[in-house]
PDB file of N, CA and C in Angstrom:
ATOM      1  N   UNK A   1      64.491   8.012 -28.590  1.00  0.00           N
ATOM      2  CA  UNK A   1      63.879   7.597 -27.356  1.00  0.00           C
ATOM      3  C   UNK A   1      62.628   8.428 -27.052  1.00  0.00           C
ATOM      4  N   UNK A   2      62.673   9.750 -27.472  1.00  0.00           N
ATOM      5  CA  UNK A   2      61.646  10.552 -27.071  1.00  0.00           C
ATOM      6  C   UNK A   2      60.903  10.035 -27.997  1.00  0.00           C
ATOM      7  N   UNK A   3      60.692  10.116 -29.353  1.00  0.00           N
ATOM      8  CA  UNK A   3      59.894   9.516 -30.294  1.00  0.00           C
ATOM      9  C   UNK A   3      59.448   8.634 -30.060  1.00  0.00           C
ATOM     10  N   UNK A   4      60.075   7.293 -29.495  1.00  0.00           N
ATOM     11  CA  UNK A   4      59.351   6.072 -28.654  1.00  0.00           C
ATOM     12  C   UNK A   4      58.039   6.390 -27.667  1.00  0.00           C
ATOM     13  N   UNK A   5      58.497   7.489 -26.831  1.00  0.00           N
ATOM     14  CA  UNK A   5      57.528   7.756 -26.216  1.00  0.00           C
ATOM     15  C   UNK A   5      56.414   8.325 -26.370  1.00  0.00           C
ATOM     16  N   UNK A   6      56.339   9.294 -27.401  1.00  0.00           N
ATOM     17  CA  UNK A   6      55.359  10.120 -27.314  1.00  0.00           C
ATOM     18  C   UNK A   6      54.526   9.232 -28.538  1.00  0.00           C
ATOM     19  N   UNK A   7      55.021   8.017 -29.320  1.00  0.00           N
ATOM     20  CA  UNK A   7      54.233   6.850 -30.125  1.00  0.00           C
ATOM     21  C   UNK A   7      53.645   5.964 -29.013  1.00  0.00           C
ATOM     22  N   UNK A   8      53.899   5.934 -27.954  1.00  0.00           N
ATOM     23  CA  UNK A   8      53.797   5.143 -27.211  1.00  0.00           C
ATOM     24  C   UNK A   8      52.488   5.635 -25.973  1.00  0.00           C
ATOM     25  N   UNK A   9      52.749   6.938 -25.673  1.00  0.00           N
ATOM     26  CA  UNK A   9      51.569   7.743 -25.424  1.00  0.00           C
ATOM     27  C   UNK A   9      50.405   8.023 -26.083  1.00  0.00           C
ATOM     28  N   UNK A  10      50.487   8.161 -27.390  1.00  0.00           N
ATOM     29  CA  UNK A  10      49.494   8.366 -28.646  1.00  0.00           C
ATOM     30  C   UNK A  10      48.627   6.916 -28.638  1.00  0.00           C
ATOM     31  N   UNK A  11      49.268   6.063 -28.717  1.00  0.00           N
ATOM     32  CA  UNK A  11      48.869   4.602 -28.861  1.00  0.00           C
ATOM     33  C   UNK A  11      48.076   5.041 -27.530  1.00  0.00           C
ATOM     34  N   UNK A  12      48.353   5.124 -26.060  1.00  0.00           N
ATOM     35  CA  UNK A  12      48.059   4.377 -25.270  1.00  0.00           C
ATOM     36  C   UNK A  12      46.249   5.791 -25.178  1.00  0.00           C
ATOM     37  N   UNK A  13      46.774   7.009 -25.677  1.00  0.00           N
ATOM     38  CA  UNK A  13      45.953   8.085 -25.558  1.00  0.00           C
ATOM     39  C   UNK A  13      44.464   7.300 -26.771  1.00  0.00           C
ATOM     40  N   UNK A  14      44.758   6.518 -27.771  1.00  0.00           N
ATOM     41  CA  UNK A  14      43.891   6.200 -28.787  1.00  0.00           C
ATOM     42  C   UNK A  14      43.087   4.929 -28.161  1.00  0.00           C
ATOM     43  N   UNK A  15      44.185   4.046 -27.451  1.00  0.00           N
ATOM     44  CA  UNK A  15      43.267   2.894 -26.595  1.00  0.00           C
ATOM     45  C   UNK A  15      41.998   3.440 -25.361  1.00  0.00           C
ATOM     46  N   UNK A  16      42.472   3.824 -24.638  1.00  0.00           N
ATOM     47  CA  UNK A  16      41.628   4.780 -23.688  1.00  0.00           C
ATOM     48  C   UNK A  16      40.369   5.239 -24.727  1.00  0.00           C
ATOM     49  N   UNK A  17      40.589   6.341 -25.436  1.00  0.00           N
ATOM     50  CA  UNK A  17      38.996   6.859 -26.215  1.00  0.00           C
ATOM     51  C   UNK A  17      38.543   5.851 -26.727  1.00  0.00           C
ATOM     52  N   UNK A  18      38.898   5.009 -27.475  1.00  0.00           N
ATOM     53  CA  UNK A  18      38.475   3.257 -27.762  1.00  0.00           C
ATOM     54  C   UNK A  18      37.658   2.737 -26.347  1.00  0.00           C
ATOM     55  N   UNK A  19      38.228   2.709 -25.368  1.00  0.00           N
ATOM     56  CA  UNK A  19      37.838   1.960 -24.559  1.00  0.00           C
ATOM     57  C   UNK A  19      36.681   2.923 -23.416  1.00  0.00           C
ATOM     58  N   UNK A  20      36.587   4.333 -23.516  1.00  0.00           N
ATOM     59  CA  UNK A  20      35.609   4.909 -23.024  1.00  0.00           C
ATOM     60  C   UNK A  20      34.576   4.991 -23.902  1.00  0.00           C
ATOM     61  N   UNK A  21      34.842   4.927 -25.356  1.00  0.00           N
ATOM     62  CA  UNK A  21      33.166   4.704 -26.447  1.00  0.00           C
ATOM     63  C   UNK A  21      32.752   3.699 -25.890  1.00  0.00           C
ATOM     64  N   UNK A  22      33.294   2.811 -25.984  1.00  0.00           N
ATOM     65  CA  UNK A  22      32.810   1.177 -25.457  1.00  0.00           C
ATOM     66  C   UNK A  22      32.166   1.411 -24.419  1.00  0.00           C
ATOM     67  N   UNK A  23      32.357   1.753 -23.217  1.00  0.00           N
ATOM     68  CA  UNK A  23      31.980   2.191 -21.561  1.00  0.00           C
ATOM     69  C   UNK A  23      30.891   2.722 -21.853  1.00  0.00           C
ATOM     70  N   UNK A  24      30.902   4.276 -22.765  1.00  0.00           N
ATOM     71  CA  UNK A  24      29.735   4.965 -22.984  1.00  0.00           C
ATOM     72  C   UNK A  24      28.088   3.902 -23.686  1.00  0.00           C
ATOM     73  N   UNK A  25      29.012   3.405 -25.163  1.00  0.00           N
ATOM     74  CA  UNK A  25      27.911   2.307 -25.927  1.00  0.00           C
ATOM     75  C   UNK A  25      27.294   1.177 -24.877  1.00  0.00           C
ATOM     76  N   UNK A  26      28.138   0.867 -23.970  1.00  0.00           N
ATOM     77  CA  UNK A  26      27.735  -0.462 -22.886  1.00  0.00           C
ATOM     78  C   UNK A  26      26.982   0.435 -22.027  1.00  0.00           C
ATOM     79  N   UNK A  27      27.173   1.450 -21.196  1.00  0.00           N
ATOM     80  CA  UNK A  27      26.069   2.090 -20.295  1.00  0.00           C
ATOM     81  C   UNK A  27      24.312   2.469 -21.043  1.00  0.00           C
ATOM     82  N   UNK A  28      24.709   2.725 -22.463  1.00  0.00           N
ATOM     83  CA  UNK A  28      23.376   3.174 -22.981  1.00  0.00           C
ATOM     84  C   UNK A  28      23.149   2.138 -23.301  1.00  0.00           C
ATOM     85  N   UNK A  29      23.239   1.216 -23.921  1.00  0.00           N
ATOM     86  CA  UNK A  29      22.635  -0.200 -24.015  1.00  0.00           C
ATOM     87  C   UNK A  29      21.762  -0.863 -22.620  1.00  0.00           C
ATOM     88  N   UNK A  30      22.790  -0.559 -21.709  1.00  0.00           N
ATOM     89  CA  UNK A  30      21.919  -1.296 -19.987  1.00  0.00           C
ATOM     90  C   UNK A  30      21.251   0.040 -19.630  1.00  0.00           C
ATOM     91  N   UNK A  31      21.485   0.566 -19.676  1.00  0.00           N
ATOM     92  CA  UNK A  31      20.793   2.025 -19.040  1.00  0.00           C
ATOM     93  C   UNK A  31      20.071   2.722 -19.927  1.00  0.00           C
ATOM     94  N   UNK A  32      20.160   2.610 -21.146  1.00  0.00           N
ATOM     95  CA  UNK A  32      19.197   3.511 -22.070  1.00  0.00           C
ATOM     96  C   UNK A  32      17.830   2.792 -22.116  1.00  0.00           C
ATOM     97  N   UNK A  33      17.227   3.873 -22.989  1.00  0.00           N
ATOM     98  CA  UNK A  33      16.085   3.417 -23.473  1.00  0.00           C
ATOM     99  C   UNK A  33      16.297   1.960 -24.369  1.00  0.00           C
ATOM    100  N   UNK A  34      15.293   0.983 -24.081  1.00  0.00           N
ATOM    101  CA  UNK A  34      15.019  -0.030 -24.355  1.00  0.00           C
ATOM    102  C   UNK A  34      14.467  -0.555 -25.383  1.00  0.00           C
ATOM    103  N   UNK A  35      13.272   0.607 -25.961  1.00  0.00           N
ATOM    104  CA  UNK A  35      12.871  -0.263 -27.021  1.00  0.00           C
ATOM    105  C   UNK A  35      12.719   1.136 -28.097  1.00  0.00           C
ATOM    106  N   UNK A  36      12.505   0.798 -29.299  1.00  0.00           N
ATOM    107  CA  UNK A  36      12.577   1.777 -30.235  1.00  0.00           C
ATOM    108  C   UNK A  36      11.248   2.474 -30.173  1.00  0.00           C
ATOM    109  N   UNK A  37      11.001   3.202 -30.568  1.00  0.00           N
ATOM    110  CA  UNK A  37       9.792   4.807 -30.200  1.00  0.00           C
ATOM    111  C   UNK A  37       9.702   5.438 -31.170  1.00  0.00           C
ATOM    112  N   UNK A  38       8.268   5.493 -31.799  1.00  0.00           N
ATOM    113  CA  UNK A  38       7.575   6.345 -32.662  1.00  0.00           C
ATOM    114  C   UNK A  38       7.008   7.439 -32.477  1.00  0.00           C
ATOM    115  N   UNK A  39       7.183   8.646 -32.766  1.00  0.00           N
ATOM    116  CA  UNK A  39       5.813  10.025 -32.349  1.00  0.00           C
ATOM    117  C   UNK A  39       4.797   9.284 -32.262  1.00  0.00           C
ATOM    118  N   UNK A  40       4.480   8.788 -33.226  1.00  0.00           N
ATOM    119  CA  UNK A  40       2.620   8.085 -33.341  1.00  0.00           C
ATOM    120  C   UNK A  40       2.521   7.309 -32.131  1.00  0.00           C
ATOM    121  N   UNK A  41       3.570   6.311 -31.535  1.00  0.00           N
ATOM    122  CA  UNK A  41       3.093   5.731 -30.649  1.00  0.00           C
ATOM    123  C   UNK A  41       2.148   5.784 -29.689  1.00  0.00           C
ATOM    124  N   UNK A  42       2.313   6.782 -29.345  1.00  0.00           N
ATOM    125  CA  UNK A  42       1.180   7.339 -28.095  1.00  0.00           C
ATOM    126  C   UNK A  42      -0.035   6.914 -28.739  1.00  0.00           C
ATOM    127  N   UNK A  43      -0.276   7.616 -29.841  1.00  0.00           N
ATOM    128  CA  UNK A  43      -1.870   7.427 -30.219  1.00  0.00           C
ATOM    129  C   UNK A  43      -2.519   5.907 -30.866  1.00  0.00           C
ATOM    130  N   UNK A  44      -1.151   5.143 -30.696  1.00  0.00           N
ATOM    131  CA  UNK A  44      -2.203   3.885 -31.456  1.00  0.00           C
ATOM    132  C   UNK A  44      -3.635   3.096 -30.326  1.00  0.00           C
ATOM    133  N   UNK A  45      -3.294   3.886 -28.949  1.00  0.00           N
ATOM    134  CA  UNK A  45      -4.650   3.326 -28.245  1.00  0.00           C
ATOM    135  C   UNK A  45      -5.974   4.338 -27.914  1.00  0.00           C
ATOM    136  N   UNK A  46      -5.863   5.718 -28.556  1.00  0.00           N
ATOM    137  CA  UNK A  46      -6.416   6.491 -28.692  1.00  0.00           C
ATOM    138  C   UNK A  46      -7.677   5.917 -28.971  1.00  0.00           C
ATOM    139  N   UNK A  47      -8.149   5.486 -29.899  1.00  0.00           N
ATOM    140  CA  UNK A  47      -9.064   5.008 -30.755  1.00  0.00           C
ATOM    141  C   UNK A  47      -9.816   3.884 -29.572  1.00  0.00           C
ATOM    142  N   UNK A  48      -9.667   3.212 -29.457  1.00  0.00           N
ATOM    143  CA  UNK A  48     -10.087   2.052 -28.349  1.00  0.00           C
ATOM    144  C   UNK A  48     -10.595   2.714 -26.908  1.00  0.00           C
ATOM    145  N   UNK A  49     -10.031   3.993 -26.599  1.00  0.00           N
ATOM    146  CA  UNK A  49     -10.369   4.696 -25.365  1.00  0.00           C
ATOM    147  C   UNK A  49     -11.306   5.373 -26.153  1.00  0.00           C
ATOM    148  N   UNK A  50     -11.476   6.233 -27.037  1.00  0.00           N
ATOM    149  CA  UNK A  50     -12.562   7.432 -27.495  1.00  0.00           C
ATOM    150  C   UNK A  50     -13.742   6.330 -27.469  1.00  0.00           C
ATOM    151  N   UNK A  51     -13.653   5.138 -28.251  1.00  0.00           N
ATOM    152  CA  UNK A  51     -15.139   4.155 -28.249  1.00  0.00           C
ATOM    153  C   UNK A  51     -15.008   3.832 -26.493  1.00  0.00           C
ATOM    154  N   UNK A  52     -14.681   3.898 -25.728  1.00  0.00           N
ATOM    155  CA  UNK A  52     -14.862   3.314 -24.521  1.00  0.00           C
ATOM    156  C   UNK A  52     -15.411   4.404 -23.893  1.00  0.00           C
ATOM    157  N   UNK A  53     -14.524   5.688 -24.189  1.00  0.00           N
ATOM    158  CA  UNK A  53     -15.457   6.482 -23.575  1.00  0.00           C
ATOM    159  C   UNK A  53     -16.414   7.116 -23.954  1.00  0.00           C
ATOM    160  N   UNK A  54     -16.815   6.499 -25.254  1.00  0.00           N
ATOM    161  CA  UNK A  54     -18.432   7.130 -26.006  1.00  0.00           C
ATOM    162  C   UNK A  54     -19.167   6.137 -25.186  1.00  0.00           C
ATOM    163  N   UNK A  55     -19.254   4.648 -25.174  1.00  0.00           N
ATOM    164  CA  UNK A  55     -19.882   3.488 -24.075  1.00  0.00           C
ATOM    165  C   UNK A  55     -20.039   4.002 -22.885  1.00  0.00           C
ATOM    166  N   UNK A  56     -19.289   4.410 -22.395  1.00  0.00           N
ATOM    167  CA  UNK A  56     -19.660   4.818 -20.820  1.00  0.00           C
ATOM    168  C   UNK A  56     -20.493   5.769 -20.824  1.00  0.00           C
ATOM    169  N   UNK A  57     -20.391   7.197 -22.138  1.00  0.00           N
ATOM    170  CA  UNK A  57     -21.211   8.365 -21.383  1.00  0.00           C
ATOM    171  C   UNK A  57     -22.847   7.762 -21.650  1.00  0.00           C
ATOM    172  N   UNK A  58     -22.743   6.715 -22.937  1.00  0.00           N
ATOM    173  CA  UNK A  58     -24.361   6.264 -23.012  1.00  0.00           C
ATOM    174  C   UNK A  58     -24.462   5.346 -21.641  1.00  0.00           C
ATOM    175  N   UNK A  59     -23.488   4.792 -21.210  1.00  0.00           N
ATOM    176  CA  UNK A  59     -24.453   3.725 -20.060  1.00  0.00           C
ATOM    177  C   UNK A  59     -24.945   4.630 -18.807  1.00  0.00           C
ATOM    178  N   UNK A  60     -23.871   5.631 -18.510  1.00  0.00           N
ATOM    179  CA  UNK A  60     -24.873   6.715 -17.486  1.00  0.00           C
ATOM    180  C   UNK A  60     -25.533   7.783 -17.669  1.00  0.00           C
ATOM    181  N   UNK A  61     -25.406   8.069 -19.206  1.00  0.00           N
ATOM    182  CA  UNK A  61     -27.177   8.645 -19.423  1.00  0.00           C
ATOM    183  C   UNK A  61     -28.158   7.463 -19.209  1.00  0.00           C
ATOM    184  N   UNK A  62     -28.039   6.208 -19.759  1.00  0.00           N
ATOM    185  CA  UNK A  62     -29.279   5.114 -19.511  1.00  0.00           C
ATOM    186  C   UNK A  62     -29.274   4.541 -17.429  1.00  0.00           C
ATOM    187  N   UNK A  63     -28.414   5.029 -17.215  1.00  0.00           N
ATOM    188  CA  UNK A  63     -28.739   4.462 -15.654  1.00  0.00           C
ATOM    189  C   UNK A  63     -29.521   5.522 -14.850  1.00  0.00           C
ATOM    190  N   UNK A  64     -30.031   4.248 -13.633  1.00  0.00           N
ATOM    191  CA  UNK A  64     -30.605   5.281 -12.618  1.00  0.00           C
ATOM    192  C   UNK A  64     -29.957   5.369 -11.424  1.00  0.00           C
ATOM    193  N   UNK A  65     -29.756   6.710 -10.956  1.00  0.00           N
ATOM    194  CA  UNK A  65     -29.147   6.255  -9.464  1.00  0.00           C
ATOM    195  C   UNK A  65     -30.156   5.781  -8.371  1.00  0.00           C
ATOM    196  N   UNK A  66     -29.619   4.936  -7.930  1.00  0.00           N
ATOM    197  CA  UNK A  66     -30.774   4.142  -6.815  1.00  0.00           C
ATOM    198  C   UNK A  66     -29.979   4.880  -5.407  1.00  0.00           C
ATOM    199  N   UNK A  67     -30.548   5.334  -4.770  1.00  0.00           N
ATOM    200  CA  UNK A  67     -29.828   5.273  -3.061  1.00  0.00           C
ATOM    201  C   UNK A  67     -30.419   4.827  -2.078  1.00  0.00           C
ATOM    202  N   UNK A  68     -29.719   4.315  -1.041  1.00  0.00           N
ATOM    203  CA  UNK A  68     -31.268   3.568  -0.246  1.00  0.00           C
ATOM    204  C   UNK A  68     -29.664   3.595   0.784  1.00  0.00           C
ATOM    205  N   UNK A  69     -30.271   3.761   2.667  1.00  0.00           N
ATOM    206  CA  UNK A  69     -29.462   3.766   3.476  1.00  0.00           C
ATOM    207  C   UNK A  69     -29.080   2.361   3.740  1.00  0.00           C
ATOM    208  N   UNK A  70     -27.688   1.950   3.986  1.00  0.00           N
ATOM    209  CA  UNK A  70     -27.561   0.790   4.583  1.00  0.00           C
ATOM    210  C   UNK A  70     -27.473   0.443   6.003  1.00  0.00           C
ATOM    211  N   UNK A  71     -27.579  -1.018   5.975  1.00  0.00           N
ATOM    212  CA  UNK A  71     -28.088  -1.273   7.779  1.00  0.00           C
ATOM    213  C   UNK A  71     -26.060  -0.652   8.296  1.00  0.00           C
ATOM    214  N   UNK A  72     -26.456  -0.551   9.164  1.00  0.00           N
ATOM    215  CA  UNK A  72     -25.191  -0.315   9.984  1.00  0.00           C
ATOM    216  C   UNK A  72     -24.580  -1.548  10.688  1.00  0.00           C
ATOM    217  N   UNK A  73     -23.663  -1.669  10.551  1.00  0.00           N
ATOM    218  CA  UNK A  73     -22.942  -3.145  11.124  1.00  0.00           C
ATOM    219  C   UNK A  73     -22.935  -3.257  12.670  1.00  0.00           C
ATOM    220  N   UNK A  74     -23.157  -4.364  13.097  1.00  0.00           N
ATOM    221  CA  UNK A  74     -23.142  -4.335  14.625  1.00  0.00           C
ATOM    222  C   UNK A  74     -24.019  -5.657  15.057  1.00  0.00           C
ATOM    223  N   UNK A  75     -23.676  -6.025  16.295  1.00  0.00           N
ATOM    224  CA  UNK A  75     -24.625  -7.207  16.441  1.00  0.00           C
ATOM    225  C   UNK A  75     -25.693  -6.605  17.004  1.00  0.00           C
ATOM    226  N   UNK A  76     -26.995  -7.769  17.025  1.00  0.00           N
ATOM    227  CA  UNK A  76     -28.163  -7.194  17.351  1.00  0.00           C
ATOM    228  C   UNK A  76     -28.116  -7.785  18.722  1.00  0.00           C
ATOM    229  N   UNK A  77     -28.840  -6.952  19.801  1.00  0.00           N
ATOM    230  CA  UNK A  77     -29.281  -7.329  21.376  1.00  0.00           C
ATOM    231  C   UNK A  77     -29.836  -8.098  21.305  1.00  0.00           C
ATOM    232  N   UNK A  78     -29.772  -9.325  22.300  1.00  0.00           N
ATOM    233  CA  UNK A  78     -30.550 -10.503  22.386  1.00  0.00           C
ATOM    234  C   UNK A  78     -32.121 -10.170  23.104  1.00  0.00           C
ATOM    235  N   UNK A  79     -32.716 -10.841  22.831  1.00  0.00           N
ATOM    236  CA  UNK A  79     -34.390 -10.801  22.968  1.00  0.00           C
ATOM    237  C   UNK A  79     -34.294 -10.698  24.560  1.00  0.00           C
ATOM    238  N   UNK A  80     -35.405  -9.620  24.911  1.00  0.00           N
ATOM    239  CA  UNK A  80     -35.441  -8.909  26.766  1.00  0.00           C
ATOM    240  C   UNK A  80     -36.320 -10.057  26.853  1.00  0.00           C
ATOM    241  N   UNK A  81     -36.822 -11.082  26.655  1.00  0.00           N
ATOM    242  CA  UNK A  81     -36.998 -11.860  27.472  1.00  0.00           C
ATOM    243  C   UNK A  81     -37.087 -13.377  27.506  1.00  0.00           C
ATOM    244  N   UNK A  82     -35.548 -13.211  27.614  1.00  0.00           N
ATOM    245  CA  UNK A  82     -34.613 -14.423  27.630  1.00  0.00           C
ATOM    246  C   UNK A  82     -33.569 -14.119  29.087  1.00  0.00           C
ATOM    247  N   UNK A  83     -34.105 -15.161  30.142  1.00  0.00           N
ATOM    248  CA  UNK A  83     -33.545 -15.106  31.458  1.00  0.00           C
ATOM    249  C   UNK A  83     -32.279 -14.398  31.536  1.00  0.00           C
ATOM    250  N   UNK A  84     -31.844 -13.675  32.262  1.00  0.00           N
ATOM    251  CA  UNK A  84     -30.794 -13.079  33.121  1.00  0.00           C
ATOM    252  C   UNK A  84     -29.760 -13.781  34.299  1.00  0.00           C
ATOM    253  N   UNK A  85     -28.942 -13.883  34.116  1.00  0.00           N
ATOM    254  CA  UNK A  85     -28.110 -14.389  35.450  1.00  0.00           C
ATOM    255  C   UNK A  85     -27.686 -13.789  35.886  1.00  0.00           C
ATOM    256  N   UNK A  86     -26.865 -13.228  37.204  1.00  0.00           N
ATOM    257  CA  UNK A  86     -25.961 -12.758  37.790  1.00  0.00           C
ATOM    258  C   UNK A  86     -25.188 -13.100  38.526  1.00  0.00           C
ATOM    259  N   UNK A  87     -23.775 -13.013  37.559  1.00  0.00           N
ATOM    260  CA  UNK A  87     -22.865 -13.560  38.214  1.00  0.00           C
ATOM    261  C   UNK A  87     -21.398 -13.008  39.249  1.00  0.00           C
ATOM    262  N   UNK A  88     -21.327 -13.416  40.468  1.00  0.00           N
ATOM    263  CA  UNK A  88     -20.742 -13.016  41.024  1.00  0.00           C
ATOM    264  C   UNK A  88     -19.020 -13.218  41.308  1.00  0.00           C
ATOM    265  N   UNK A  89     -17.839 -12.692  41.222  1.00  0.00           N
ATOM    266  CA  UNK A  89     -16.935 -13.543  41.698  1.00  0.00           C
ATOM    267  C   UNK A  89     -16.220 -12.706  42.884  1.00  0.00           C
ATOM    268  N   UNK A  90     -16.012 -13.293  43.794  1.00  0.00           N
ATOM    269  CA  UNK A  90     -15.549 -12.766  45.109  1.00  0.00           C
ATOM    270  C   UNK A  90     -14.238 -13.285  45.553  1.00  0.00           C
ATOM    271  N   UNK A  91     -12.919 -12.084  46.202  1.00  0.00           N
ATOM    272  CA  UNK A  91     -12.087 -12.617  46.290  1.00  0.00           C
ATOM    273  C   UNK A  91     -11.910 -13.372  47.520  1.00  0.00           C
ATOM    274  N   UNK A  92     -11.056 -13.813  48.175  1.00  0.00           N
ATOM    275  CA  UNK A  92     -10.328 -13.920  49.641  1.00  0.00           C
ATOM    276  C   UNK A  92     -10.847 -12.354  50.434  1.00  0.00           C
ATOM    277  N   UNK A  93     -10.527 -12.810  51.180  1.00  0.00           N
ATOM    278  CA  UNK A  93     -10.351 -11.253  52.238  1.00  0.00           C
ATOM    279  C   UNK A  93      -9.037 -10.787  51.970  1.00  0.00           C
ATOM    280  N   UNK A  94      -7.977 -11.829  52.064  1.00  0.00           N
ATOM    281  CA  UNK A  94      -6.531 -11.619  52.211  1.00  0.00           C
ATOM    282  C   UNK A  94      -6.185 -11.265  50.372  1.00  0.00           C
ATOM    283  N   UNK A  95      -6.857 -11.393  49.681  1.00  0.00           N
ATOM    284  CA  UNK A  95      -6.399 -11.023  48.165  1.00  0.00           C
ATOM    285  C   UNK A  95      -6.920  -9.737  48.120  1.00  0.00           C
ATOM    286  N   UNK A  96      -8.337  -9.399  48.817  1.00  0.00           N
ATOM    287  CA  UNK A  96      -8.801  -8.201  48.392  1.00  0.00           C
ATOM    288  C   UNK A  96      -8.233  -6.636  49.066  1.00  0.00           C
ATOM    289  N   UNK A  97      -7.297  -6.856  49.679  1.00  0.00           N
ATOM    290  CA  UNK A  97      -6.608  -6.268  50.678  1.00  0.00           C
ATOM    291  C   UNK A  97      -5.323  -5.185  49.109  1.00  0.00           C
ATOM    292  N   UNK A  98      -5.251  -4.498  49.918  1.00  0.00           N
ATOM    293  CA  UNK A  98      -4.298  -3.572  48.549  1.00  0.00           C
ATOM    294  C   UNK A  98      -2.496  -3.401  49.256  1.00  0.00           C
ATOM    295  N   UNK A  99      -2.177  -3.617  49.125  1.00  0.00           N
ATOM    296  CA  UNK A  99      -0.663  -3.851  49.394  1.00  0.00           C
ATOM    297  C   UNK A  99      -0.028  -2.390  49.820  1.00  0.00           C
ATOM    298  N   UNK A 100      -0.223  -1.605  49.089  1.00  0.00           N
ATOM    299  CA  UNK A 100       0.290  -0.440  49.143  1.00  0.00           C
ATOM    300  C   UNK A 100       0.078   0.272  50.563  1.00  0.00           C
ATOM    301  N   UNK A 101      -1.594   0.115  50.627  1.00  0.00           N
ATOM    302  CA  UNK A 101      -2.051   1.313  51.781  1.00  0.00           C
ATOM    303  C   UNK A 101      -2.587   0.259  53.150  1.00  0.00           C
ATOM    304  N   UNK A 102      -2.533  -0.678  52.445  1.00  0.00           N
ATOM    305  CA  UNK A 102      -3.245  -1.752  53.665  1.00  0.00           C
ATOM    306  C   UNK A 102      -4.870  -1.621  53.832  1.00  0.00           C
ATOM    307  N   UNK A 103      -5.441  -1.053  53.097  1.00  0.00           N
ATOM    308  CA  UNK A 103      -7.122  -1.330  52.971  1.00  0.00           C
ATOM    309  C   UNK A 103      -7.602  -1.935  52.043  1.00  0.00           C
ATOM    310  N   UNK A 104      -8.679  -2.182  52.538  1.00  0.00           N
ATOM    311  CA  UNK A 104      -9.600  -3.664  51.481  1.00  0.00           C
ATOM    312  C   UNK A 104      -9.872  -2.714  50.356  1.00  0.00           C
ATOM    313  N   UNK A 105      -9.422  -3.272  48.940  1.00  0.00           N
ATOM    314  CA  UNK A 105     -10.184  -2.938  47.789  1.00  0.00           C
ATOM    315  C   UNK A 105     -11.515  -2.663  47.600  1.00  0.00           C
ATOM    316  N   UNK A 106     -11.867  -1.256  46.513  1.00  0.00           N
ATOM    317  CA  UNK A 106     -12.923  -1.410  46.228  1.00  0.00           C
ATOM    318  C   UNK A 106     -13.236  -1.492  45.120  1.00  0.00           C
ATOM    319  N   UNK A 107     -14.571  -2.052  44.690  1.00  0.00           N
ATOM    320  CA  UNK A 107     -14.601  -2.434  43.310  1.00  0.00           C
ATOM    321  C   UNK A 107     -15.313  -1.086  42.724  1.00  0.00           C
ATOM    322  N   UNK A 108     -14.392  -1.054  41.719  1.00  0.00           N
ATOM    323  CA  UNK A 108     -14.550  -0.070  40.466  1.00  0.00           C
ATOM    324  C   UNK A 108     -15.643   0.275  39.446  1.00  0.00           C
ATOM    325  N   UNK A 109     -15.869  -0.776  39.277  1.00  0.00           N
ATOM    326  CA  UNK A 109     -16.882  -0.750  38.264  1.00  0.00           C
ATOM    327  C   UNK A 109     -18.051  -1.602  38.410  1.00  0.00           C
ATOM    328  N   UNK A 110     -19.039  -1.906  37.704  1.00  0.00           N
ATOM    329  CA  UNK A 110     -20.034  -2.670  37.602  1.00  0.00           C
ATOM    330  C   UNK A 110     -19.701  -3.395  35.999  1.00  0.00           C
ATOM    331  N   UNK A 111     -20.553  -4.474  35.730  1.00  0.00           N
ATOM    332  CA  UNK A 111     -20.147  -4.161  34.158  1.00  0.00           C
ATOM    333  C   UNK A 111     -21.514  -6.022  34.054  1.00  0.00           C
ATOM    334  N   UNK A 112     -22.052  -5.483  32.954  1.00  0.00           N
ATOM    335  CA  UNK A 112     -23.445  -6.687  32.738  1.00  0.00           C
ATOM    336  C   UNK A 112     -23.144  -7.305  31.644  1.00  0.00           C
ATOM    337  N   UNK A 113     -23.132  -8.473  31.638  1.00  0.00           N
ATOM    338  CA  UNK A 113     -23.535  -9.607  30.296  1.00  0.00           C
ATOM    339  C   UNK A 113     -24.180 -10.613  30.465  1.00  0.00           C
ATOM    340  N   UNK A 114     -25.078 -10.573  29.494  1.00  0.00           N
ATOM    341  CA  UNK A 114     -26.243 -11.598  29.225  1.00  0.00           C
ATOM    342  C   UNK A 114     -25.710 -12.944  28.649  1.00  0.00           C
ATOM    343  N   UNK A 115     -26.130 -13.676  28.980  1.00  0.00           N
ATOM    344  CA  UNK A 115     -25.628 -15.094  28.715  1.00  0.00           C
ATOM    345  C   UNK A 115     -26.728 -16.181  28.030  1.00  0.00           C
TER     346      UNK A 115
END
């Protein structure tokens, strides 16, 4: 009976490491590296960058720098003499009145647009 068991443990001890290689081989398959890799790899685009960057240092030895200021963004003021209006809007008496203190509002600001 004991012999049963401890064949029976062995078996079950040999399925388990069977079945954690598997676990291990299945995680590095989804989780590992993906594709196969050479030392050289790196350098097979070496060559294509060194001519690219021999091209560039000749195109800005052959250029000139130009600088010149640019306009600044913004709209331009309309022409001073193109008529003016002024327009007024006035309240009630009873609107212009302030709730709080009971005296007539005063106006705050001024403020101009040309039309």
């Amino acid at each position: 009976m004991v012999l049963d068991y401890q064949s029976t443990v062995y078996q079950l001890q040999e399925k388990l490491t069977w079945y954690e290689e598997q676990f291990r081989l299945f995680q590095h398959q989804r989780f590992g590296a993906s594709s196969e890799k050479c030392p050289d790899q790196m350098a097979l685009f070496n060559e294509a960058e060194s001519i690219l960057d021999a091209l560039k240092q000749e195109e800005t030895d052959l250029e000139e720098t130009v600088s010149y200021q640019r306009k600044k963004p913004g709209r331009k003021p309309l022409s001073r003499h193109l008529p003016r209006e002024v327009v007024r809007y006035e309240l009630p008496e009873v609107e212009r009145m302030c709730v709080t203190v009971a005296m007539p509002c005063m106006r705050l600001a001024k403020t101009r647009q040309s039309s």
